[in-house]
C-alpha atoms as a PDB file:
ATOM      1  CA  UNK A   1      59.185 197.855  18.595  1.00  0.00           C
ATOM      2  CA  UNK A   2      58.957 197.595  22.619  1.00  0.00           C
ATOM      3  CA  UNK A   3      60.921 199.604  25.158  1.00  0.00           C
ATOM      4  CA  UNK A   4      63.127 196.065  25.371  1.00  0.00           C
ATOM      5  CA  UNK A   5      64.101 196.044  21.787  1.00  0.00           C
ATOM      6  CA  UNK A   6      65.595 199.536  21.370  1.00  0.00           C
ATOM      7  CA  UNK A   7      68.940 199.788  21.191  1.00  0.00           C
ATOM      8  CA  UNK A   8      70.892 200.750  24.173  1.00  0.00           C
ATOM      9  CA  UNK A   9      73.223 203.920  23.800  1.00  0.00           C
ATOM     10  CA  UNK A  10      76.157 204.680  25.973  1.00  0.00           C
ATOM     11  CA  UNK A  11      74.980 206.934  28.850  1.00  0.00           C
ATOM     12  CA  UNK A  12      77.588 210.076  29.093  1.00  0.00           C
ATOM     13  CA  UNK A  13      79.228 210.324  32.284  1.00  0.00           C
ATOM     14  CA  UNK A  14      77.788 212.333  35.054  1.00  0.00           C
ATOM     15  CA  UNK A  15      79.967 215.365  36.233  1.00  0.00           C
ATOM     16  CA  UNK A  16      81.143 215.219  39.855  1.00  0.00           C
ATOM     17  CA  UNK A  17      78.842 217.658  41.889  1.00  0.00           C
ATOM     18  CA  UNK A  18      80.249 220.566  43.302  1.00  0.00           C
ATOM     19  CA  UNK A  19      81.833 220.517  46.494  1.00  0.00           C
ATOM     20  CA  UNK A  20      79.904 222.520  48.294  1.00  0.00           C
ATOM     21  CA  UNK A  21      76.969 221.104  46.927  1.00  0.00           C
ATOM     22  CA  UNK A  22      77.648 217.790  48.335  1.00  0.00           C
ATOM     23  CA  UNK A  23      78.309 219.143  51.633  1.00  0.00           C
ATOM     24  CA  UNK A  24      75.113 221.168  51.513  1.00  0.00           C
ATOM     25  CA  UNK A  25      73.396 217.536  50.802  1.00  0.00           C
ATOM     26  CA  UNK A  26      75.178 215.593  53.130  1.00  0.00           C
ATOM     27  CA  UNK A  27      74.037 218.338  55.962  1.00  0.00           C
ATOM     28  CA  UNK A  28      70.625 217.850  54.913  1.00  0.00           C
ATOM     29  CA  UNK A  29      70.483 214.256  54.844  1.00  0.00           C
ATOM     30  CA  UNK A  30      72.447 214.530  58.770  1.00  0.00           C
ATOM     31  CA  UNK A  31      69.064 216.485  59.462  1.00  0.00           C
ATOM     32  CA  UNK A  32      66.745 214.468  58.221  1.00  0.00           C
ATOM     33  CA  UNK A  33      68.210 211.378  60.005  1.00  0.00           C
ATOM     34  CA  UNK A  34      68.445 213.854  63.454  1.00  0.00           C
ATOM     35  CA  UNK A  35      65.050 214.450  62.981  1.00  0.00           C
ATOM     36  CA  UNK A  36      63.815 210.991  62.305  1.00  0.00           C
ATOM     37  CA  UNK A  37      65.231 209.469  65.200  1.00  0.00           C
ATOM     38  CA  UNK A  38      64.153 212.395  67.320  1.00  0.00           C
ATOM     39  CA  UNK A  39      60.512 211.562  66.236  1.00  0.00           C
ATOM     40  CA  UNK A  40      61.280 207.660  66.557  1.00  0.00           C
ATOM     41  CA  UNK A  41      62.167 208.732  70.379  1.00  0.00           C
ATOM     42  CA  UNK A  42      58.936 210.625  70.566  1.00  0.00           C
ATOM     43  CA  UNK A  43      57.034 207.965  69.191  1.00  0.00           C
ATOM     44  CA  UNK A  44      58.133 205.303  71.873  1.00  0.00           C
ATOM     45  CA  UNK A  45      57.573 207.795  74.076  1.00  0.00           C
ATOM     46  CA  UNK A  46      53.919 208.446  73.648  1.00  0.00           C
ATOM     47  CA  UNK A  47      53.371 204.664  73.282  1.00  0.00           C
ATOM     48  CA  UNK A  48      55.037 204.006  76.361  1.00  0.00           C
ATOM     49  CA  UNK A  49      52.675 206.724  77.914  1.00  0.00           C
ATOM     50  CA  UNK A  50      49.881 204.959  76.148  1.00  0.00           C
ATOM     51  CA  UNK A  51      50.098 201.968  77.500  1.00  0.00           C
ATOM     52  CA  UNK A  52      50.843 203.266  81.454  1.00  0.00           C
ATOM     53  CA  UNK A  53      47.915 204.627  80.826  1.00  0.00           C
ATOM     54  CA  UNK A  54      45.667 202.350  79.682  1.00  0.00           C
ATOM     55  CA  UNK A  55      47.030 200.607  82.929  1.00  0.00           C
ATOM     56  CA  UNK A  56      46.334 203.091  85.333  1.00  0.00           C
ATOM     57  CA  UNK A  57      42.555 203.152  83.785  1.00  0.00           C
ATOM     58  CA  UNK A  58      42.370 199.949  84.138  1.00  0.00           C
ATOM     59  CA  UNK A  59      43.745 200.168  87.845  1.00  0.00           C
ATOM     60  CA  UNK A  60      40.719 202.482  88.453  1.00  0.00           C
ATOM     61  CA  UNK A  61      38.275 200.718  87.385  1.00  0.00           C
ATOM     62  CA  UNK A  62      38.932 197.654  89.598  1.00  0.00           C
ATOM     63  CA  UNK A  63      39.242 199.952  92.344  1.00  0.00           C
ATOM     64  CA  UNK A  64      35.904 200.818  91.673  1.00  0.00           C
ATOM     65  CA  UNK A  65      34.543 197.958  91.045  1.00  0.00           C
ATOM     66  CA  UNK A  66      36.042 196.786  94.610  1.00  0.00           C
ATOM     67  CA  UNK A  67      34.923 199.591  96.186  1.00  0.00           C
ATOM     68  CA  UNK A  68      31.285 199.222  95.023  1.00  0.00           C
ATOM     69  CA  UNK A  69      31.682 195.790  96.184  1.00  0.00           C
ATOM     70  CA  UNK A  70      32.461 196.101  99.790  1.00  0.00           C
ATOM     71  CA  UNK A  71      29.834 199.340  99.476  1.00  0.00           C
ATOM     72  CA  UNK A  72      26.987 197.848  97.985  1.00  0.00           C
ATOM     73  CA  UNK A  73      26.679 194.365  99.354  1.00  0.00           C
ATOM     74  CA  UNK A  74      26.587 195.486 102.997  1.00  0.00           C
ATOM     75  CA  UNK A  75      24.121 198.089 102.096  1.00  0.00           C
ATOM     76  CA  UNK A  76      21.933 195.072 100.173  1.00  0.00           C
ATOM     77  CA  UNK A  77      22.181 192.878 103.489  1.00  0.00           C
ATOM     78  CA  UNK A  78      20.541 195.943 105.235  1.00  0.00           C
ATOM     79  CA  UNK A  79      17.815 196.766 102.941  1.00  0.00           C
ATOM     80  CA  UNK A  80      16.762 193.354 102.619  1.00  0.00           C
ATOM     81  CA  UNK A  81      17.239 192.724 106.656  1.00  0.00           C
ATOM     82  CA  UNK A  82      14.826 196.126 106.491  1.00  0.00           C
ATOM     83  CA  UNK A  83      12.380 194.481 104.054  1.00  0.00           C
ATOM     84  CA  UNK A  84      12.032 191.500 106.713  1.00  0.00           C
ATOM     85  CA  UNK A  85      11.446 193.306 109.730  1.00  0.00           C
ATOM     86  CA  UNK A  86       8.967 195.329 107.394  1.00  0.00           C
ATOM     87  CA  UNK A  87       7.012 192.203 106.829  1.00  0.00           C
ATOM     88  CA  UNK A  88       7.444 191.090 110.189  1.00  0.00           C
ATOM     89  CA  UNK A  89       9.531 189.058 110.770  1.00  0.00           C
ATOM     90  CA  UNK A  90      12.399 190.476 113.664  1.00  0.00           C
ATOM     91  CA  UNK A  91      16.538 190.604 114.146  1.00  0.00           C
ATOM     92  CA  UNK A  92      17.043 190.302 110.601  1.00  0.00           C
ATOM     93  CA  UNK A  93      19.206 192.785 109.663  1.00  0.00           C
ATOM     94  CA  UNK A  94      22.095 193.111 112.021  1.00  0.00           C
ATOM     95  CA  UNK A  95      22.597 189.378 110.589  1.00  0.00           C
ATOM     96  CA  UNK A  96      22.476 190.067 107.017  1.00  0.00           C
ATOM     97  CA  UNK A  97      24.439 192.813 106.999  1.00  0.00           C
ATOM     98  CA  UNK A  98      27.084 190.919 108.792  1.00  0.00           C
ATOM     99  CA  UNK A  99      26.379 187.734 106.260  1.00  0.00           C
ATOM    100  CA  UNK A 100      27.131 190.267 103.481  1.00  0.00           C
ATOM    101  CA  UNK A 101      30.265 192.098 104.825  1.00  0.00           C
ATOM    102  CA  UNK A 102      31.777 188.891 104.841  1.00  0.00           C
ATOM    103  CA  UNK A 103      30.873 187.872 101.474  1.00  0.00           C
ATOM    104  CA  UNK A 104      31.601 191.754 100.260  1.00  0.00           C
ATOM    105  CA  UNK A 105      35.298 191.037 102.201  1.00  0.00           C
ATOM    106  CA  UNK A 106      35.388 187.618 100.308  1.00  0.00           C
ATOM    107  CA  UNK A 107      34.912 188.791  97.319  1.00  0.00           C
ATOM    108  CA  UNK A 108      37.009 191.509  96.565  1.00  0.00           C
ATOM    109  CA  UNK A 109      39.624 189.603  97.919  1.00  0.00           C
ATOM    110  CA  UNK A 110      39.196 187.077  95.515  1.00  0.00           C
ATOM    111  CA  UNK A 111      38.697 190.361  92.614  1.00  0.00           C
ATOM    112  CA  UNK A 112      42.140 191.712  93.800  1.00  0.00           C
ATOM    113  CA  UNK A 113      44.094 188.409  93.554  1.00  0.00           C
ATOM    114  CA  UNK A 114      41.832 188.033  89.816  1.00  0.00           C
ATOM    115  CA  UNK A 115      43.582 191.296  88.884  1.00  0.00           C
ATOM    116  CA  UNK A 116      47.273 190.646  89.985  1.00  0.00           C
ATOM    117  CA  UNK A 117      47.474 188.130  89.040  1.00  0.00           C
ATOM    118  CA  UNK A 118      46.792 189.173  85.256  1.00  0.00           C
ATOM    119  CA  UNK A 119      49.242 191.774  85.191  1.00  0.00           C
END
């Protein structure tokens, strides 16, 4: 004989609970439900903070990468304009390094539009 084939016998009514038992559990489920949508609020909180976050560290490291830009290339032109006039050859380097400020200009321009226009 399965569960399915047993007979079925009346189930005897349940007793109201006590009053103040039901008040007891209706102050505890208040709380829980308080305290669930309190940590709901925290939770969108923190993910909010998350993601400004992750934003800002991404702001930073385009800064970076824009300063080491319009560092690094003039500094390049030099030590290549120094390399020249090393080997001989003269008036080199105030030329390069001029060549690549404008190309370190150009290109984090063209970096900082790349990143707004992401966002």
């Amino acid at each position: 004989m399965t569960d399915g084939d047993a007979p079925k016998t009346p189930q005897p009514e349940m007793p109201d609970l006590d009053p103040e038992l039901e008040a007891r559990l209706a102050a505890f489920e208040a709380k829980a439900r308080a305290r669930r949508e309190a940590h709901e609020t925290e939770k969108a909180a923190v993910r909010a903070e998350q993601a400004s976050d992750a934003e800002s560290v991404r702001g930073a490291g385009v800064g970076l990468s824009l300063a080491y830009t319009i560092l690094g290339l003039p500094l390049a032109g030099f030590g290549v304009g120094w390399l020249l006039e090393n080997a001989g050859i003269r008036g080199w380097t105030p030329i390069l390094v001029l060549v690549f400020c404008i190309v370190a200009l150009v290109l984090a321009a063209w970096k900082s539009v790349k990143y707004v226009n992401q966002r």
